[in-house]
C-alpha atoms as a PDB file:
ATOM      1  CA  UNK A   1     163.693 180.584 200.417  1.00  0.00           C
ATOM      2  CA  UNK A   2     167.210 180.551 201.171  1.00  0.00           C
ATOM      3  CA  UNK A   3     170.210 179.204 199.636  1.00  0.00           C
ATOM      4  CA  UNK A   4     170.156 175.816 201.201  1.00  0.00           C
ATOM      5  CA  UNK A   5     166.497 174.848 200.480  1.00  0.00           C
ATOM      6  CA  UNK A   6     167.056 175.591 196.752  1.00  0.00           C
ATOM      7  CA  UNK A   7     169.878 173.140 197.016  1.00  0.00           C
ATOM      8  CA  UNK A   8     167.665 170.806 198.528  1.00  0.00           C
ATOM      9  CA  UNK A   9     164.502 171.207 196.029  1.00  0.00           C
ATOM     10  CA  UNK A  10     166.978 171.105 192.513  1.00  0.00           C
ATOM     11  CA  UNK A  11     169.811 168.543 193.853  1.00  0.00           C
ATOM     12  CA  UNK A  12     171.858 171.162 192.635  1.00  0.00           C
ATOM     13  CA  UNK A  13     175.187 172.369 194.636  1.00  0.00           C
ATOM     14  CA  UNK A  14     175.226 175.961 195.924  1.00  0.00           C
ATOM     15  CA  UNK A  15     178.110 176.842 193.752  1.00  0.00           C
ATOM     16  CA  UNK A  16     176.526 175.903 190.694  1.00  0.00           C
ATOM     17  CA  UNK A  17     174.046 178.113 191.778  1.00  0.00           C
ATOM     18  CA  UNK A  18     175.886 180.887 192.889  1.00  0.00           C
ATOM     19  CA  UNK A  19     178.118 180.331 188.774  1.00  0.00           C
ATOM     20  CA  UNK A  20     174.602 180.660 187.350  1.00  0.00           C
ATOM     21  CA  UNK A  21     174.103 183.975 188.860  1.00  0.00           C
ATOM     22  CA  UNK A  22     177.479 185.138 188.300  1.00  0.00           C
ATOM     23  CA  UNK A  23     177.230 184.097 184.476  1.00  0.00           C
ATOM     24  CA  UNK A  24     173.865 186.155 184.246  1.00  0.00           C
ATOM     25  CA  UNK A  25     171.936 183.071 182.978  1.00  0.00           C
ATOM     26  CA  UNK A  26     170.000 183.245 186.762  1.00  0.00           C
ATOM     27  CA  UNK A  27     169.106 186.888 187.547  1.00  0.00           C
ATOM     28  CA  UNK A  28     170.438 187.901 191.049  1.00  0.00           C
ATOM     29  CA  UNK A  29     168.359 187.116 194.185  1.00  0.00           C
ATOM     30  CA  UNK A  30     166.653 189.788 196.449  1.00  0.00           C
ATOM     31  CA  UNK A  31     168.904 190.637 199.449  1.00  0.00           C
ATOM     32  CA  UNK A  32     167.205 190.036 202.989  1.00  0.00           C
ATOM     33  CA  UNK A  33     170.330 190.941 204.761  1.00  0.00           C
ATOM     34  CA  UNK A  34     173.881 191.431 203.766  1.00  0.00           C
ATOM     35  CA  UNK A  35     174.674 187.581 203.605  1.00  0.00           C
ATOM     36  CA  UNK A  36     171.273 186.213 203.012  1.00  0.00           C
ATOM     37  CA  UNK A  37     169.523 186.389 199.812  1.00  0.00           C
ATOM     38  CA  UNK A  38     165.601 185.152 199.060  1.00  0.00           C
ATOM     39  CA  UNK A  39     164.833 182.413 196.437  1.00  0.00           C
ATOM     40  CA  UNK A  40     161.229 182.350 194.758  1.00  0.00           C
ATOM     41  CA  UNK A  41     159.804 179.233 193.557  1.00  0.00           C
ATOM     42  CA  UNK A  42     160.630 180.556 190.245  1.00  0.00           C
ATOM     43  CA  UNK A  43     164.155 179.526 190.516  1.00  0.00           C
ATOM     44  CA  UNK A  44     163.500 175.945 191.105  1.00  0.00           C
ATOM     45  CA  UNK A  45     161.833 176.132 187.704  1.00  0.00           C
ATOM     46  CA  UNK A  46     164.676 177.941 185.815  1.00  0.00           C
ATOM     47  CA  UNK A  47     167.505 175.671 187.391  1.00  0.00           C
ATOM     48  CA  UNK A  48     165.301 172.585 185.803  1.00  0.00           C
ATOM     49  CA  UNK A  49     165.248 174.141 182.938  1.00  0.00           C
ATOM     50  CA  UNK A  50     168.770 174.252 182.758  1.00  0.00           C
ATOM     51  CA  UNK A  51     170.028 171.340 184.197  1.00  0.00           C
ATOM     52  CA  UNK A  52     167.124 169.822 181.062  1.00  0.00           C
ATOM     53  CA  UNK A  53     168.997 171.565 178.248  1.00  0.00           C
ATOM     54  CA  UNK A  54     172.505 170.657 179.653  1.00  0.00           C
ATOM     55  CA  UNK A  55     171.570 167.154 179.921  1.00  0.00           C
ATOM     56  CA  UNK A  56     169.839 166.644 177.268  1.00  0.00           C
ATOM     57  CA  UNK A  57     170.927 169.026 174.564  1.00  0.00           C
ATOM     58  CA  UNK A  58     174.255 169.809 175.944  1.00  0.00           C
ATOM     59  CA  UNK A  59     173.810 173.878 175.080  1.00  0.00           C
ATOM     60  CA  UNK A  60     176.432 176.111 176.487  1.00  0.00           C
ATOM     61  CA  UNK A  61     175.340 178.718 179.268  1.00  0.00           C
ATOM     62  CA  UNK A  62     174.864 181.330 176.637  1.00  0.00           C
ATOM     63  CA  UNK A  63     172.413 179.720 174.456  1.00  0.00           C
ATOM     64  CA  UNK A  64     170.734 178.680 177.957  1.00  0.00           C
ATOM     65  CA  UNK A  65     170.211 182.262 178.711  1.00  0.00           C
ATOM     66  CA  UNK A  66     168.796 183.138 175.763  1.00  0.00           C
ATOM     67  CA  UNK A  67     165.975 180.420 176.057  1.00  0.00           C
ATOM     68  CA  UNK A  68     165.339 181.014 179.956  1.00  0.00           C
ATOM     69  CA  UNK A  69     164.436 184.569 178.430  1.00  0.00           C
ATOM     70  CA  UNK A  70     162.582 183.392 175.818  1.00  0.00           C
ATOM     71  CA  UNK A  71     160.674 181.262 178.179  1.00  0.00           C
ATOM     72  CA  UNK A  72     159.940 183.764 180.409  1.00  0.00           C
ATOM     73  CA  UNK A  73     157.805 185.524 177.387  1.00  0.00           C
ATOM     74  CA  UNK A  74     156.167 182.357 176.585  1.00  0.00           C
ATOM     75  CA  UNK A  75     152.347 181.548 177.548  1.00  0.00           C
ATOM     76  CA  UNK A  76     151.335 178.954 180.057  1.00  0.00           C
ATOM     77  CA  UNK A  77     150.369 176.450 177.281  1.00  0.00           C
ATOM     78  CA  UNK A  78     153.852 177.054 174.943  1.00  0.00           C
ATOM     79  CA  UNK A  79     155.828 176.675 178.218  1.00  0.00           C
ATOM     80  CA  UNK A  80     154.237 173.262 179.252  1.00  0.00           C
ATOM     81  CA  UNK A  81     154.579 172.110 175.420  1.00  0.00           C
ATOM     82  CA  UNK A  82     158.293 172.859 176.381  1.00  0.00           C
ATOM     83  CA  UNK A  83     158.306 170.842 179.179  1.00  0.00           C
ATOM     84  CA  UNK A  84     156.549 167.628 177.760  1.00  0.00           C
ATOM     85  CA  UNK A  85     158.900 168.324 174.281  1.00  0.00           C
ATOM     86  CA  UNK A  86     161.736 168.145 176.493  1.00  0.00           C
ATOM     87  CA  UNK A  87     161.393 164.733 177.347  1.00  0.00           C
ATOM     88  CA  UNK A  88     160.505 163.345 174.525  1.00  0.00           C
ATOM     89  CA  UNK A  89     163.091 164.660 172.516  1.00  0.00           C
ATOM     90  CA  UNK A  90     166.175 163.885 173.783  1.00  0.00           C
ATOM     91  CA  UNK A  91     169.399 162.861 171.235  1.00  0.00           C
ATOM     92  CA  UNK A  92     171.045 160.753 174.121  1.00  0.00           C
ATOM     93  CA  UNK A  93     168.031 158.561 174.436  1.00  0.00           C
ATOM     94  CA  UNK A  94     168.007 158.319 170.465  1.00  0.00           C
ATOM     95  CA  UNK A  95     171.159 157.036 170.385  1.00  0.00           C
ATOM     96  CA  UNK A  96     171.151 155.086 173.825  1.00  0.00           C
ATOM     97  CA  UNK A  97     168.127 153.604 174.343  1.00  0.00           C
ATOM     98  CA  UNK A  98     167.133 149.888 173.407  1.00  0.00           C
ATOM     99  CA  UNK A  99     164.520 147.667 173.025  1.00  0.00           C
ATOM    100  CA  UNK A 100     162.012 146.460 175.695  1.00  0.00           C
ATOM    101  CA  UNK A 101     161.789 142.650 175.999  1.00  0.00           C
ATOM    102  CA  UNK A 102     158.464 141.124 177.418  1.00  0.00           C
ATOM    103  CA  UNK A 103     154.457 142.260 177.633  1.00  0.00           C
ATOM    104  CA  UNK A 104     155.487 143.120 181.841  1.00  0.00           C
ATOM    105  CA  UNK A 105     158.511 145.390 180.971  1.00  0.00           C
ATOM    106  CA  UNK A 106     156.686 147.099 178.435  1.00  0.00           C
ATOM    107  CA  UNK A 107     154.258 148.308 180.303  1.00  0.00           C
ATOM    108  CA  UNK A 108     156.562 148.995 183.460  1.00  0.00           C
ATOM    109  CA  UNK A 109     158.479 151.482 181.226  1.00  0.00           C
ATOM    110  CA  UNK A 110     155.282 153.134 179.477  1.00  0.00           C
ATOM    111  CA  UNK A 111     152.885 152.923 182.082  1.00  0.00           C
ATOM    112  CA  UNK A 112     150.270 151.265 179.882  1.00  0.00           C
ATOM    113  CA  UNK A 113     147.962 148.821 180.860  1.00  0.00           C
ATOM    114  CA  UNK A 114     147.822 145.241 179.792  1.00  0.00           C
ATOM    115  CA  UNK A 115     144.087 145.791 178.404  1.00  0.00           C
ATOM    116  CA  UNK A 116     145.154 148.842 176.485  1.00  0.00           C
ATOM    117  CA  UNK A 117     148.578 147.713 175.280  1.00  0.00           C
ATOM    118  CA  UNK A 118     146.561 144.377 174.458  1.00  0.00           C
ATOM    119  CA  UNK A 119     144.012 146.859 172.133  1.00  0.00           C
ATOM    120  CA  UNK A 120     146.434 148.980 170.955  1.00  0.00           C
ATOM    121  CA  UNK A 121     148.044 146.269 169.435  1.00  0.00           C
ATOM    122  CA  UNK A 122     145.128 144.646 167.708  1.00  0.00           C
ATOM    123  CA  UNK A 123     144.920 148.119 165.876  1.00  0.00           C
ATOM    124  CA  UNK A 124     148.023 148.223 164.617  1.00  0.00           C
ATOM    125  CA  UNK A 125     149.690 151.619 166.380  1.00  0.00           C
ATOM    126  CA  UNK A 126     151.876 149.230 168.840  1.00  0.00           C
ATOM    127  CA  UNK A 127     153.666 145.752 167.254  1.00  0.00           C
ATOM    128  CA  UNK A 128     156.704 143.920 168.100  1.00  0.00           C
ATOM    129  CA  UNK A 129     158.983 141.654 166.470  1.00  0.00           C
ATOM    130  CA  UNK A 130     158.875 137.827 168.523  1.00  0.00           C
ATOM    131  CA  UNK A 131     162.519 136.644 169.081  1.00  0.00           C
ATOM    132  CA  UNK A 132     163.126 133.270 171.442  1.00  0.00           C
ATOM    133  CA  UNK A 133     159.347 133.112 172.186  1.00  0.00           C
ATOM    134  CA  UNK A 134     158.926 136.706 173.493  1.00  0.00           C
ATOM    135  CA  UNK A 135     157.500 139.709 172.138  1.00  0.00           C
ATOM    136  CA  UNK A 136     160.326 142.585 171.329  1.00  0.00           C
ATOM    137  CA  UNK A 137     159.207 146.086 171.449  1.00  0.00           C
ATOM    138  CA  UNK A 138     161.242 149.040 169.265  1.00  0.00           C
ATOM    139  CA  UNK A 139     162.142 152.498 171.275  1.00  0.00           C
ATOM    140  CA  UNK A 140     159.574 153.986 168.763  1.00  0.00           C
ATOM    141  CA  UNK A 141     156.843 151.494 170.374  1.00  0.00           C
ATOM    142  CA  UNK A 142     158.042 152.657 173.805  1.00  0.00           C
ATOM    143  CA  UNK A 143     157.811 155.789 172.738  1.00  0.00           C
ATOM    144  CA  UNK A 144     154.154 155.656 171.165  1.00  0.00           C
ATOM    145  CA  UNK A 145     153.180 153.867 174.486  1.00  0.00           C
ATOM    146  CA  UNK A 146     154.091 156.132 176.798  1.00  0.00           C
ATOM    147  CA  UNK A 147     152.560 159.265 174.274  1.00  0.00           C
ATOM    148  CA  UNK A 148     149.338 156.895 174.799  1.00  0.00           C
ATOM    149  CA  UNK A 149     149.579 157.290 178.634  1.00  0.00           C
ATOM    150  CA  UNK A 150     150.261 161.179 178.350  1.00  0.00           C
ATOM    151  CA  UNK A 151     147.209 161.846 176.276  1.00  0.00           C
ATOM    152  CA  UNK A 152     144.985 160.117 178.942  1.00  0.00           C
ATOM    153  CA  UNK A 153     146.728 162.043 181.565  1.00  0.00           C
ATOM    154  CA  UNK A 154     146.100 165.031 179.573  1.00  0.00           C
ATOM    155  CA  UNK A 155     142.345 164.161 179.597  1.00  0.00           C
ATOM    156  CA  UNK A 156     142.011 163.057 175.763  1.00  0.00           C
ATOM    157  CA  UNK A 157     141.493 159.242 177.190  1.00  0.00           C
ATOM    158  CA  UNK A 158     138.428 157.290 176.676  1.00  0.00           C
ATOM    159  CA  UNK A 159     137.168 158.701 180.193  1.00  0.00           C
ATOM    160  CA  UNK A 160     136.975 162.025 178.912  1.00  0.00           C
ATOM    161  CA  UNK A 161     135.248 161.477 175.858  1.00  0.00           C
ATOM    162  CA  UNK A 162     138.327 160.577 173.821  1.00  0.00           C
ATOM    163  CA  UNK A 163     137.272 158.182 170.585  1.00  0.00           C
ATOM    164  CA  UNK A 164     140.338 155.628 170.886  1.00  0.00           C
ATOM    165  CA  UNK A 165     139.657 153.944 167.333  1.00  0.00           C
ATOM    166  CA  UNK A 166     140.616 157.438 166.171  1.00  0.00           C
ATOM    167  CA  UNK A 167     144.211 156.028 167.139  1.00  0.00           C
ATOM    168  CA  UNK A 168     143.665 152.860 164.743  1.00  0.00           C
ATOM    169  CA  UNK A 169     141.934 154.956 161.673  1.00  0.00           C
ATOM    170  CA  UNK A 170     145.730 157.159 161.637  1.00  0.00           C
ATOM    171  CA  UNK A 171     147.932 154.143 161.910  1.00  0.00           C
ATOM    172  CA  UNK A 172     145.759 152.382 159.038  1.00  0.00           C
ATOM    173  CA  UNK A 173     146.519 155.896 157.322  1.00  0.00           C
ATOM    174  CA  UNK A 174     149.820 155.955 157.698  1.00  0.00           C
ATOM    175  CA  UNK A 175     151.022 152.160 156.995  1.00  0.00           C
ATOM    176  CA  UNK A 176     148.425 152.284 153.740  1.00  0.00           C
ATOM    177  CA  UNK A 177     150.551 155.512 152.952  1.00  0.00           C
ATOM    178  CA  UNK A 178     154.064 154.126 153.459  1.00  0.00           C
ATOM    179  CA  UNK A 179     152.817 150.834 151.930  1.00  0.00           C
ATOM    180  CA  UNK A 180     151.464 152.780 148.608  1.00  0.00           C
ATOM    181  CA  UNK A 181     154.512 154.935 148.575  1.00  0.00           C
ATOM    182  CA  UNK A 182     157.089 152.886 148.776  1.00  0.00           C
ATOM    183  CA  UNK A 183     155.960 150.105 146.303  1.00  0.00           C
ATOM    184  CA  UNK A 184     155.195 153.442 143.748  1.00  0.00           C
ATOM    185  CA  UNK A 185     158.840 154.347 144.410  1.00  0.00           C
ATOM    186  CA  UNK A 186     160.886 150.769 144.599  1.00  0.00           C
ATOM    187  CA  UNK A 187     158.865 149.270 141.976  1.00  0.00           C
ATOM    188  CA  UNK A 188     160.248 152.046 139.427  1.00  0.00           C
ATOM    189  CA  UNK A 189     163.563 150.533 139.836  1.00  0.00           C
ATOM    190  CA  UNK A 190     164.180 147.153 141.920  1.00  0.00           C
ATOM    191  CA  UNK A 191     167.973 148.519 142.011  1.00  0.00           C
ATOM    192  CA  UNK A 192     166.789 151.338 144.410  1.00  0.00           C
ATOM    193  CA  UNK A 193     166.532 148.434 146.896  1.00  0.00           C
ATOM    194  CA  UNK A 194     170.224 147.383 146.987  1.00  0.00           C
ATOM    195  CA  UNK A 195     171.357 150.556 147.107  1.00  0.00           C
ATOM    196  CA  UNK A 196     173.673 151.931 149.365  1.00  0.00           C
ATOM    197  CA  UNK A 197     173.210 155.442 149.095  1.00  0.00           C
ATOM    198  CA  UNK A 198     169.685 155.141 149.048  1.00  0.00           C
ATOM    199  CA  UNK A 199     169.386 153.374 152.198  1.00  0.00           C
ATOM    200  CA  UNK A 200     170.938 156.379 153.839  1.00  0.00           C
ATOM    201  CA  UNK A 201     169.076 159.038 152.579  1.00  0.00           C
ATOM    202  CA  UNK A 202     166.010 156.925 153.155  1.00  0.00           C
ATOM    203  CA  UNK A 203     166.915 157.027 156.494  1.00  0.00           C
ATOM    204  CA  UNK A 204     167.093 160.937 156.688  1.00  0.00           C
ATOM    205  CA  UNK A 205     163.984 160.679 154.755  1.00  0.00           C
ATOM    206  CA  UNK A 206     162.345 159.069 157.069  1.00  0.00           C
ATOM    207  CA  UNK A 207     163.035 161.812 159.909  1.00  0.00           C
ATOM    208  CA  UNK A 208     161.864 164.614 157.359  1.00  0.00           C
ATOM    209  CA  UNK A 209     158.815 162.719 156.657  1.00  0.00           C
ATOM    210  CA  UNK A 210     158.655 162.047 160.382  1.00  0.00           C
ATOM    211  CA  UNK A 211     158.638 166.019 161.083  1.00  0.00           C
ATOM    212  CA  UNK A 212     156.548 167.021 158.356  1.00  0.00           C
ATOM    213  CA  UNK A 213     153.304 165.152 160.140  1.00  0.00           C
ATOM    214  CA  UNK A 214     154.850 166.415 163.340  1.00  0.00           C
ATOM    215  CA  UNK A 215     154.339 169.968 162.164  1.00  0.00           C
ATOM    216  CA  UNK A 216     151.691 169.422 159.951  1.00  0.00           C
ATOM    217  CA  UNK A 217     149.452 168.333 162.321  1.00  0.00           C
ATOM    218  CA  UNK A 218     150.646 171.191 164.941  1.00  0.00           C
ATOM    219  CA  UNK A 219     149.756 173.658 162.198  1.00  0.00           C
ATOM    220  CA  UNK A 220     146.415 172.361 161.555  1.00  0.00           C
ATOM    221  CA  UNK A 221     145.426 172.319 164.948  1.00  0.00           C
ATOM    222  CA  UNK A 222     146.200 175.234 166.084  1.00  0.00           C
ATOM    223  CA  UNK A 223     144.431 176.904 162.728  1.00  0.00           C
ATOM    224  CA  UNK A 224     141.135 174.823 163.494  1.00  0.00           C
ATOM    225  CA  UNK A 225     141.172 175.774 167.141  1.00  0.00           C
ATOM    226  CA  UNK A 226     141.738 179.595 166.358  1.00  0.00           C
ATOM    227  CA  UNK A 227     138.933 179.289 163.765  1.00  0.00           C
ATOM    228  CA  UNK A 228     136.517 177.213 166.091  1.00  0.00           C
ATOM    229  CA  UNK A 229     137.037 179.934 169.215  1.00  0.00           C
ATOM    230  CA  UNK A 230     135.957 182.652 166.357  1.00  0.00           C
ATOM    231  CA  UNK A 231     133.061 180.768 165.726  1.00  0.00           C
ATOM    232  CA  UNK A 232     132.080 180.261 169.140  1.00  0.00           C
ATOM    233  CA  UNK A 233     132.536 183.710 169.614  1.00  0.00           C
ATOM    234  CA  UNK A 234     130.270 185.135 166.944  1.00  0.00           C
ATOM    235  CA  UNK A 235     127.788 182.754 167.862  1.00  0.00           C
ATOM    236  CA  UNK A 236     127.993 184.493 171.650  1.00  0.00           C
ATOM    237  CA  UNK A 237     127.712 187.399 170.436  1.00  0.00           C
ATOM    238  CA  UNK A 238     124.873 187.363 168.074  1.00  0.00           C
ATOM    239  CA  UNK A 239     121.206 188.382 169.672  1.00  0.00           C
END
């Protein structure tokens, strides 16, 4: 494609473009002529991945290029991981984004709908706090809400098979975990509570915690799936 379509597919200005190339972090188009050059598709991809990191992560051009390449390496499963990572995990919105007042705006912002946001919050993995008469949802609730509506688009929703009370049996887990936990720990010494210093290194607690299911749970996945495929296999190949 030429020049001008790119611009037209990224919303990005032709001399961005053109100071992408020049800084190495886009490789150099194939010449068709002496002033026009040929665009794959693959540079709509790489421009969205930088414009992503810029505005979300704020990496200079360097570290940029070093991903892109990294990327490039990258199966088709790590490289949509990347993608649905990226907007999930954005500091901005951490520090930006507020709380969603309302059962309709909820589920404008998520996508959920009323009958699942209605179940989901019978079991316990969605809750809000009512203030004034109306129910007031946290960014983690957002969050969780629209992870709900990726999973189904995934296909790991009820129409594919998908238990959804498997949703209810980890938030029990996890609030009888933090519940048992915390009384364990505060009990030992009520003066933890008025603590100062405690409170903030609870709070960074609460992030490590936070990325040790995270990762935990990536770990064991990936383990179990590498183990089942073996399985499968040496049943296959067994007379």
């Amino acid at each position: 494609m030429k020049i001008g379509e790119l611009v037209q597919k990224t919303n990005v200005p032709k001399e961005t473009i053109h100071y992408y190339v020049r800084e190495g972090v886009l490789r150099r188009p194939r010449k068709k002529g002496k002033n026009l050059a040929d665009y794959s598709d693959d540079y709509v991809e790489q421009i969205r991945i930088i414009r992503t990191l810029q505005k979300n992560y704020f990496l200079p051009l360097s570290v940029i290029k070093k991903i892109l390449k990294r990327h490039k390496r990258q199966s088709l499963s790590e490289k949509s991981s990347f993608e649905l990572l990226s907007g999930y995990f954005k500091p901005v919105d951490r520090l930006l984004a507020g709380e969603v007042t309302g059962k309709e705006a909820f589920q404008e912002v998520t996508g959920l709908s009323a009958k699942w946001q209605s179940m989901m919050e019978q079991w316990g993995v969605i809750s809000s706090e009512t203030r004034e008469g109306r129910p007031v949802y946290s960014q983690d609730d957002v969050i969780i809400g629209r992870l709900l509506v990726d999973m189904d688009r995934l296909g790991f929703g009820p129409k594919d098979g998908y238990n959804p009370e498997d949703l209810k049996e980890i938030a029990d887990f996890i609030r009888d975990y933090v519940i048992r936990t915390q009384k364990d720990y505060y009990q030992s010494s009520l003066e933890r509570l008025s603590s100062e210093d405690l409170v903030s290194r609870g709070g960074n607690f609460t992030e490590v915690m936070s990325l040790f299911f995270y990762h935990l749970y990536r770990k064991v996945v990936k383990e179990e799936y590498r183990r089942l495929v073996r399985s499968l296999n040496d049943s296959a190949s067994q007379p």
